[in-house]
Structures are given as C-alpha cells and as structure tokens.
N, C-alpha and C. Protein backbone atom coordinates (compact mmCIF):
# COMPACT_ATOMS: atom_id res chain seq x y z
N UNK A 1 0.82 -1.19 0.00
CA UNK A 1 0.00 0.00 0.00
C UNK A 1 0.86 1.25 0.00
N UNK A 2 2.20 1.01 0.45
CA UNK A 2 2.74 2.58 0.88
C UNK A 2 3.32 2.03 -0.58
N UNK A 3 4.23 1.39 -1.62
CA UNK A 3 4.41 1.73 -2.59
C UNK A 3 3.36 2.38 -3.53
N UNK A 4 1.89 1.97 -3.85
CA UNK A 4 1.19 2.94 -3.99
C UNK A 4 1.27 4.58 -4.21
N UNK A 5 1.26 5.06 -2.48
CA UNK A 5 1.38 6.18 -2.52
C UNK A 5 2.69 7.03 -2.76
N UNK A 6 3.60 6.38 -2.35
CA UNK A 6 4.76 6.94 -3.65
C UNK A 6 5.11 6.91 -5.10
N UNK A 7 4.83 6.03 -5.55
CA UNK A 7 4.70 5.94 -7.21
C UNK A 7 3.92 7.00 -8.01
N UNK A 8 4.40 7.90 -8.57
CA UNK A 8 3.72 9.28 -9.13
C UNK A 8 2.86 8.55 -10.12
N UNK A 9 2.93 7.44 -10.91
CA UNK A 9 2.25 7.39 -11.66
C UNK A 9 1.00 6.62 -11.44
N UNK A 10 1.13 6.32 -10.25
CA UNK A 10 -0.28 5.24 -9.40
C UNK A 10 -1.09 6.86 -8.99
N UNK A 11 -0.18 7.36 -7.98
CA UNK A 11 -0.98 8.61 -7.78
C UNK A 11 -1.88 9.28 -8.50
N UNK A 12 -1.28 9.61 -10.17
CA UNK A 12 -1.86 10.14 -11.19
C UNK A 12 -2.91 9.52 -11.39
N UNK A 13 -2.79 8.39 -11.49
CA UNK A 13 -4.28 7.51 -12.41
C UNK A 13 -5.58 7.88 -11.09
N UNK A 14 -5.00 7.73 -9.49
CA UNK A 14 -5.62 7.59 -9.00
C UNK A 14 -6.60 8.62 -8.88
N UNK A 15 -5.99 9.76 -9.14
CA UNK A 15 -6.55 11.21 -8.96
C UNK A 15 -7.36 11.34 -10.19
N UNK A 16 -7.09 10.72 -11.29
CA UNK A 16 -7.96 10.62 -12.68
C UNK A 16 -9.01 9.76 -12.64
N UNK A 17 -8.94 8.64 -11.68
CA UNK A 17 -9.98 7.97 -11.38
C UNK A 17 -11.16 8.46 -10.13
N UNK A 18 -10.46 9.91 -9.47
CA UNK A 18 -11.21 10.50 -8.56
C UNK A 18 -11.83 11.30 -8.94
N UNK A 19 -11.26 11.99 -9.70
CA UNK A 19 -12.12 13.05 -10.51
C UNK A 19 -13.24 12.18 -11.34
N UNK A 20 -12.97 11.28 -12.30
CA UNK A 20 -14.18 10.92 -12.84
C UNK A 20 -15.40 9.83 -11.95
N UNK A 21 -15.02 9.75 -11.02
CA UNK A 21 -15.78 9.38 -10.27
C UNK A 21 -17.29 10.49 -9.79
N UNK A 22 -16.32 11.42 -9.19
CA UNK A 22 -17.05 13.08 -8.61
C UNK A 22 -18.07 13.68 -9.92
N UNK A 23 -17.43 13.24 -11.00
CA UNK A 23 -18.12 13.43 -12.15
C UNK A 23 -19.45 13.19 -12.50
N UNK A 24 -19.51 11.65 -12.47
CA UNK A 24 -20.51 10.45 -12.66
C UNK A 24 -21.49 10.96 -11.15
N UNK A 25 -20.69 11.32 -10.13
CA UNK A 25 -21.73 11.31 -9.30
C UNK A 25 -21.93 12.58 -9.31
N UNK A 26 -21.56 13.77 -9.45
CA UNK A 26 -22.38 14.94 -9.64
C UNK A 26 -23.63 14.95 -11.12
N UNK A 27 -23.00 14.68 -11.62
CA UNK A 27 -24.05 14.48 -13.29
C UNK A 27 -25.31 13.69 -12.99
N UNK A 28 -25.23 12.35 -11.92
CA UNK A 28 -26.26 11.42 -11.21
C UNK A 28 -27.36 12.21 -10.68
N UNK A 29 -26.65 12.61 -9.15
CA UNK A 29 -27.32 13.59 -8.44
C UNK A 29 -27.74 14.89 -9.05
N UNK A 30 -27.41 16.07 -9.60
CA UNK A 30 -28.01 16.83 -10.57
C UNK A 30 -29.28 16.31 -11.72
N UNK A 31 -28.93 15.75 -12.41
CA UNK A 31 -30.04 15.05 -12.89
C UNK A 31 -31.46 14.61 -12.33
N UNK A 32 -30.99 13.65 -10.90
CA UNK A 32 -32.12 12.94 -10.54
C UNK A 32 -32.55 14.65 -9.33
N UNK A 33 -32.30 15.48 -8.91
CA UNK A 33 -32.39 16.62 -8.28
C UNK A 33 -33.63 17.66 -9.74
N UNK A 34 -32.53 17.82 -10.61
CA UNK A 34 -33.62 18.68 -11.48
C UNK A 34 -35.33 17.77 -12.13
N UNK A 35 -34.84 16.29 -11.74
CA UNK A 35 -36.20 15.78 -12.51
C UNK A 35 -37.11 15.55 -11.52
N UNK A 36 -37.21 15.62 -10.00
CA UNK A 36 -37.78 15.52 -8.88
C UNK A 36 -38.11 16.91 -8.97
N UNK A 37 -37.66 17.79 -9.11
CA UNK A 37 -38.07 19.32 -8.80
C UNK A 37 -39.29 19.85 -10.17
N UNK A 38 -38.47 19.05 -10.82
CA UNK A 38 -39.80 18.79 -12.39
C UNK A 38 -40.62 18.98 -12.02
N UNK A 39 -40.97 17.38 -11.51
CA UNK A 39 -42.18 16.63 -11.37
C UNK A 39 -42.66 17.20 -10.09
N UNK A 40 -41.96 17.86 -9.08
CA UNK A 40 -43.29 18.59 -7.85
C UNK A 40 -43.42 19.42 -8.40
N UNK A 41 -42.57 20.19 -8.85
CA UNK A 41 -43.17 21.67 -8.86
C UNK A 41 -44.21 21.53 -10.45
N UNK A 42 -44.04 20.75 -11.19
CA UNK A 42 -45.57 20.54 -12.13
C UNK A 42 -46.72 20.00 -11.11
N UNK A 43 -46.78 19.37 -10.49
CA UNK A 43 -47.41 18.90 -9.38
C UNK A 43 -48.49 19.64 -8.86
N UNK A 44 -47.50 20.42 -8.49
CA UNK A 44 -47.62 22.07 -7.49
C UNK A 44 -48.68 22.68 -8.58
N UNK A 45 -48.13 22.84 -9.27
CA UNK A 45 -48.86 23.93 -10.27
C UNK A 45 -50.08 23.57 -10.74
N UNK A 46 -50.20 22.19 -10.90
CA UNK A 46 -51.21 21.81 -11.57
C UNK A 46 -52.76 21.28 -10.34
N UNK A 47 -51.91 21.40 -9.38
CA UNK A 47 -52.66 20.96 -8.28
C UNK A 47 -53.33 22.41 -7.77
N UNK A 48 -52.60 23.70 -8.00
CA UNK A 48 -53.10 25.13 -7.67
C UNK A 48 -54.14 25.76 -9.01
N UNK A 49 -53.38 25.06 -10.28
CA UNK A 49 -54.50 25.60 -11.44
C UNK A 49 -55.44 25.13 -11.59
N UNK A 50 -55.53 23.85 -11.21
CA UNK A 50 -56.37 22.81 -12.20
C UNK A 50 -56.67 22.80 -13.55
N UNK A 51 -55.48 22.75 -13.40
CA UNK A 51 -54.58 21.85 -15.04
C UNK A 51 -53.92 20.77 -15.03
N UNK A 52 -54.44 19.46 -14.73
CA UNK A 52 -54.07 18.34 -14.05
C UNK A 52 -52.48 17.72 -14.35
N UNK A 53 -52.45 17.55 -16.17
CA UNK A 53 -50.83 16.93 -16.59
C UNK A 53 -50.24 17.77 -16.70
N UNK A 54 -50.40 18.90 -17.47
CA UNK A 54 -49.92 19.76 -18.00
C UNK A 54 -48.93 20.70 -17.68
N UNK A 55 -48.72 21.48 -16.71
CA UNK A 55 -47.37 21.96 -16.36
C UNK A 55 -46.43 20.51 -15.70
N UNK A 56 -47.23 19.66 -15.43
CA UNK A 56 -46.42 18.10 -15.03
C UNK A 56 -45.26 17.59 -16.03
N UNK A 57 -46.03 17.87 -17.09
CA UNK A 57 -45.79 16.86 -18.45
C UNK A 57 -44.69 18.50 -19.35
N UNK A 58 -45.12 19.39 -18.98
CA UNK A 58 -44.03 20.60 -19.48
C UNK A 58 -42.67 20.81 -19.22
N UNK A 59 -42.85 20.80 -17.59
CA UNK A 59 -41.78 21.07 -17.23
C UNK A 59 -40.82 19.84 -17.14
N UNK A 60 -41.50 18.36 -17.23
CA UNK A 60 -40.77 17.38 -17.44
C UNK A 60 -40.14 17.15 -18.64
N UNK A 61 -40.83 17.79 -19.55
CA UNK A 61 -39.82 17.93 -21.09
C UNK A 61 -39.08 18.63 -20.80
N UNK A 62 -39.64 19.84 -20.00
CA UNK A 62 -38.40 21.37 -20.05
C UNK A 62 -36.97 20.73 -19.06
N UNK A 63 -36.98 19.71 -18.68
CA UNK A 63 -36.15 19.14 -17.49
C UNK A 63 -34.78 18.90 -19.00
N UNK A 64 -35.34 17.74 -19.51
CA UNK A 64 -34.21 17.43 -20.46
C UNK A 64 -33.31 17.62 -20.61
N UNK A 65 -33.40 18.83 -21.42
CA UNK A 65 -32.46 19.77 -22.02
C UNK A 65 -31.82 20.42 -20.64
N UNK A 66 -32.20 20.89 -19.86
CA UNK A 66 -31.58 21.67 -18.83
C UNK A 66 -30.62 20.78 -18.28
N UNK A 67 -31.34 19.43 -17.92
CA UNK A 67 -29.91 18.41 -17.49
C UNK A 67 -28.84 18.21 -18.65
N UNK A 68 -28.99 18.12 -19.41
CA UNK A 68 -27.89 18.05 -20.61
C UNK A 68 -27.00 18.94 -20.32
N UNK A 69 -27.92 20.27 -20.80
CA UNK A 69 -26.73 21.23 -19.85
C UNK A 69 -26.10 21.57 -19.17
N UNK A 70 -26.57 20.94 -17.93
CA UNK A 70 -25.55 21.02 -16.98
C UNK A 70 -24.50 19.58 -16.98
N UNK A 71 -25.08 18.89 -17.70
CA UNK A 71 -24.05 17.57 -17.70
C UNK A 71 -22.52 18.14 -18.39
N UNK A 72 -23.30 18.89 -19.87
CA UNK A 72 -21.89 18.90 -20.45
C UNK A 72 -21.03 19.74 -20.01
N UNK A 73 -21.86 21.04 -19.10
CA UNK A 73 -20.91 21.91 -18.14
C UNK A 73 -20.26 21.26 -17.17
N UNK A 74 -20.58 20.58 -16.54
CA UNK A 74 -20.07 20.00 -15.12
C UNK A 74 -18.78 18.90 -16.16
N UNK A 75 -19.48 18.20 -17.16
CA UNK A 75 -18.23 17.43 -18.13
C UNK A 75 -16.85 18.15 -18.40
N UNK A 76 -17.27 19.33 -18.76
CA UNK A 76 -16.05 20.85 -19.21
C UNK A 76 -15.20 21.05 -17.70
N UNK A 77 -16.04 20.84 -17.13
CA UNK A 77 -14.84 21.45 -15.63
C UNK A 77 -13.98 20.48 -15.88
N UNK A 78 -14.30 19.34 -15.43
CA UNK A 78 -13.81 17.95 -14.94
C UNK A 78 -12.81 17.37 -15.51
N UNK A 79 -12.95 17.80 -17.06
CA UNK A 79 -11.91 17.49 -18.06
C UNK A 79 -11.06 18.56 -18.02
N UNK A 80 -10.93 19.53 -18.06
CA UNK A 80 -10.01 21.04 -17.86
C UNK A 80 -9.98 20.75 -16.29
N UNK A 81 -9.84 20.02 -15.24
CA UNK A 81 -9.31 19.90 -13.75
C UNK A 81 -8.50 18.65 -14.24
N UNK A 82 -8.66 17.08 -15.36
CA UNK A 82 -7.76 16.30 -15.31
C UNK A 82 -6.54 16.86 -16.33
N UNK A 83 -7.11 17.89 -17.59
CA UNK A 83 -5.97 18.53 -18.18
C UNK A 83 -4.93 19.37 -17.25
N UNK A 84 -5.33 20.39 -16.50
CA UNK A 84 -4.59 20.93 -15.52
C UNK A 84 -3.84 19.81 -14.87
N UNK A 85 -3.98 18.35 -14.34
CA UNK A 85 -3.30 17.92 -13.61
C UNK A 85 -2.16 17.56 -14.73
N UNK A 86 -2.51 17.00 -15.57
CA UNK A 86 -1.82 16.46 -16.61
C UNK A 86 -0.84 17.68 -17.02
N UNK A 87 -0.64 18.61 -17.38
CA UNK A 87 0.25 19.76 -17.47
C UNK A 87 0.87 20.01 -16.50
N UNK A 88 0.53 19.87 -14.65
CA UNK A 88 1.33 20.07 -14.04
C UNK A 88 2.30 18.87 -14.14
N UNK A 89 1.90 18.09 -14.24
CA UNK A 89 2.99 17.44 -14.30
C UNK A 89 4.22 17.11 -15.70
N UNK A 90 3.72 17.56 -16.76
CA UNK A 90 4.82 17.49 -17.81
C UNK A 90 4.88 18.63 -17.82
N UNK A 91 5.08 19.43 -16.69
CA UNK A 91 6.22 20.80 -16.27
C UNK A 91 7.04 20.29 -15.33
N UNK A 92 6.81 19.32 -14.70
CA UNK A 92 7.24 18.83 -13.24
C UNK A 92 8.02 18.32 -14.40
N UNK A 93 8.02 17.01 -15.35
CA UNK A 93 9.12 16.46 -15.66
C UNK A 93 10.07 17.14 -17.03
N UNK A 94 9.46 18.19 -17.24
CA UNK A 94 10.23 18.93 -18.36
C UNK A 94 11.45 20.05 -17.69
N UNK A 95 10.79 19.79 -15.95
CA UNK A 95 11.57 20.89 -15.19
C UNK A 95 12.91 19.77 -14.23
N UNK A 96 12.55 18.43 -14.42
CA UNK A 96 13.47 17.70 -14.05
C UNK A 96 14.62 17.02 -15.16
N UNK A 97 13.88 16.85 -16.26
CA UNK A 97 14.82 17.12 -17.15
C UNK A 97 16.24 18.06 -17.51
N UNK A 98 15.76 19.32 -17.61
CA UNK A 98 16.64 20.37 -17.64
C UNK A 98 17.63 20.61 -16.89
N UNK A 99 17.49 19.68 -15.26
CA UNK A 99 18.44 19.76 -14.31
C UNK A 99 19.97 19.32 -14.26
C-alpha cells in the first residue's frame, strides 16, 4: 500500500480515477435533483391551477435539455481539472529534465 502512494504514476491515475468518479456522481445527483423538482413543482402547479398533466408533463420535457446542460458543463470542468493535472505534471518532468 505505501508503494502505492509513492509511485507518481499510481498517484496520477488515481486522482484521474477521482475526478471521474465526482463526475458520474455529480451528473447522477443533478439530474435525478432537477427531474424531482420537475415533477413537484408541475405537481404544485397543476394541483393550484387545475390543469391536471400539463405543467407536469411541461416542465418534465423542459427538465431534459436543462440536465444536458448542466451535464456537459459539469463534463467541461472535470476534463479542464484532469488537463490541468496532466500539465502540471509534464512541467514537473520537463523541469526535471533540464536539471
């Protein structure tokens, strides 16, 4: 286990396997968060208008697209946080090189 945590290149993967982990589970939770909030708050609405499906069945389409969006945003961080790691380190070895 302690070779593990010295080996830079176990480290690396591991931190690439942490990040896409945080990924999968923020994209999960967001998702199942905006389609619950859908479906009450059509609920809500339709239970105050009496308009029975209908803001139900709206805002559950309107859900879709909004999760997409935030999937491929939350995707954009995640990949620009494993690129950043990935550059620090072929500075780290372009800066051990030179020595």
């Amino acid at each position: 286990m302690s070779d593990q945590r010295k080996n830079p290149v176990v480290r690396k993967q591991n931190r690439k396997n942490m990040l896409l982990a945080a990924l999968l589970g923020q994209i999960g939770v967001l998702t199942l968060v905006i389609v619950l909030a859908a479906a009450f708050g059509g609920l809500a609405l339709d239970a105050r208008l009496g308009t029975k499906p209908w803001f139900t069945i709206g805002l559950l389409i309107g859900s879709i697209p909004v999760s997409i969006l935030i999937m491929v945003w939350i995707a954009r961080k995640t990949v620009a946080k494993i690129k950043a790691v990935d550059s620090e380190e072929m500075l780290e070895e372009e800066s051990i090189g030179k020595s």
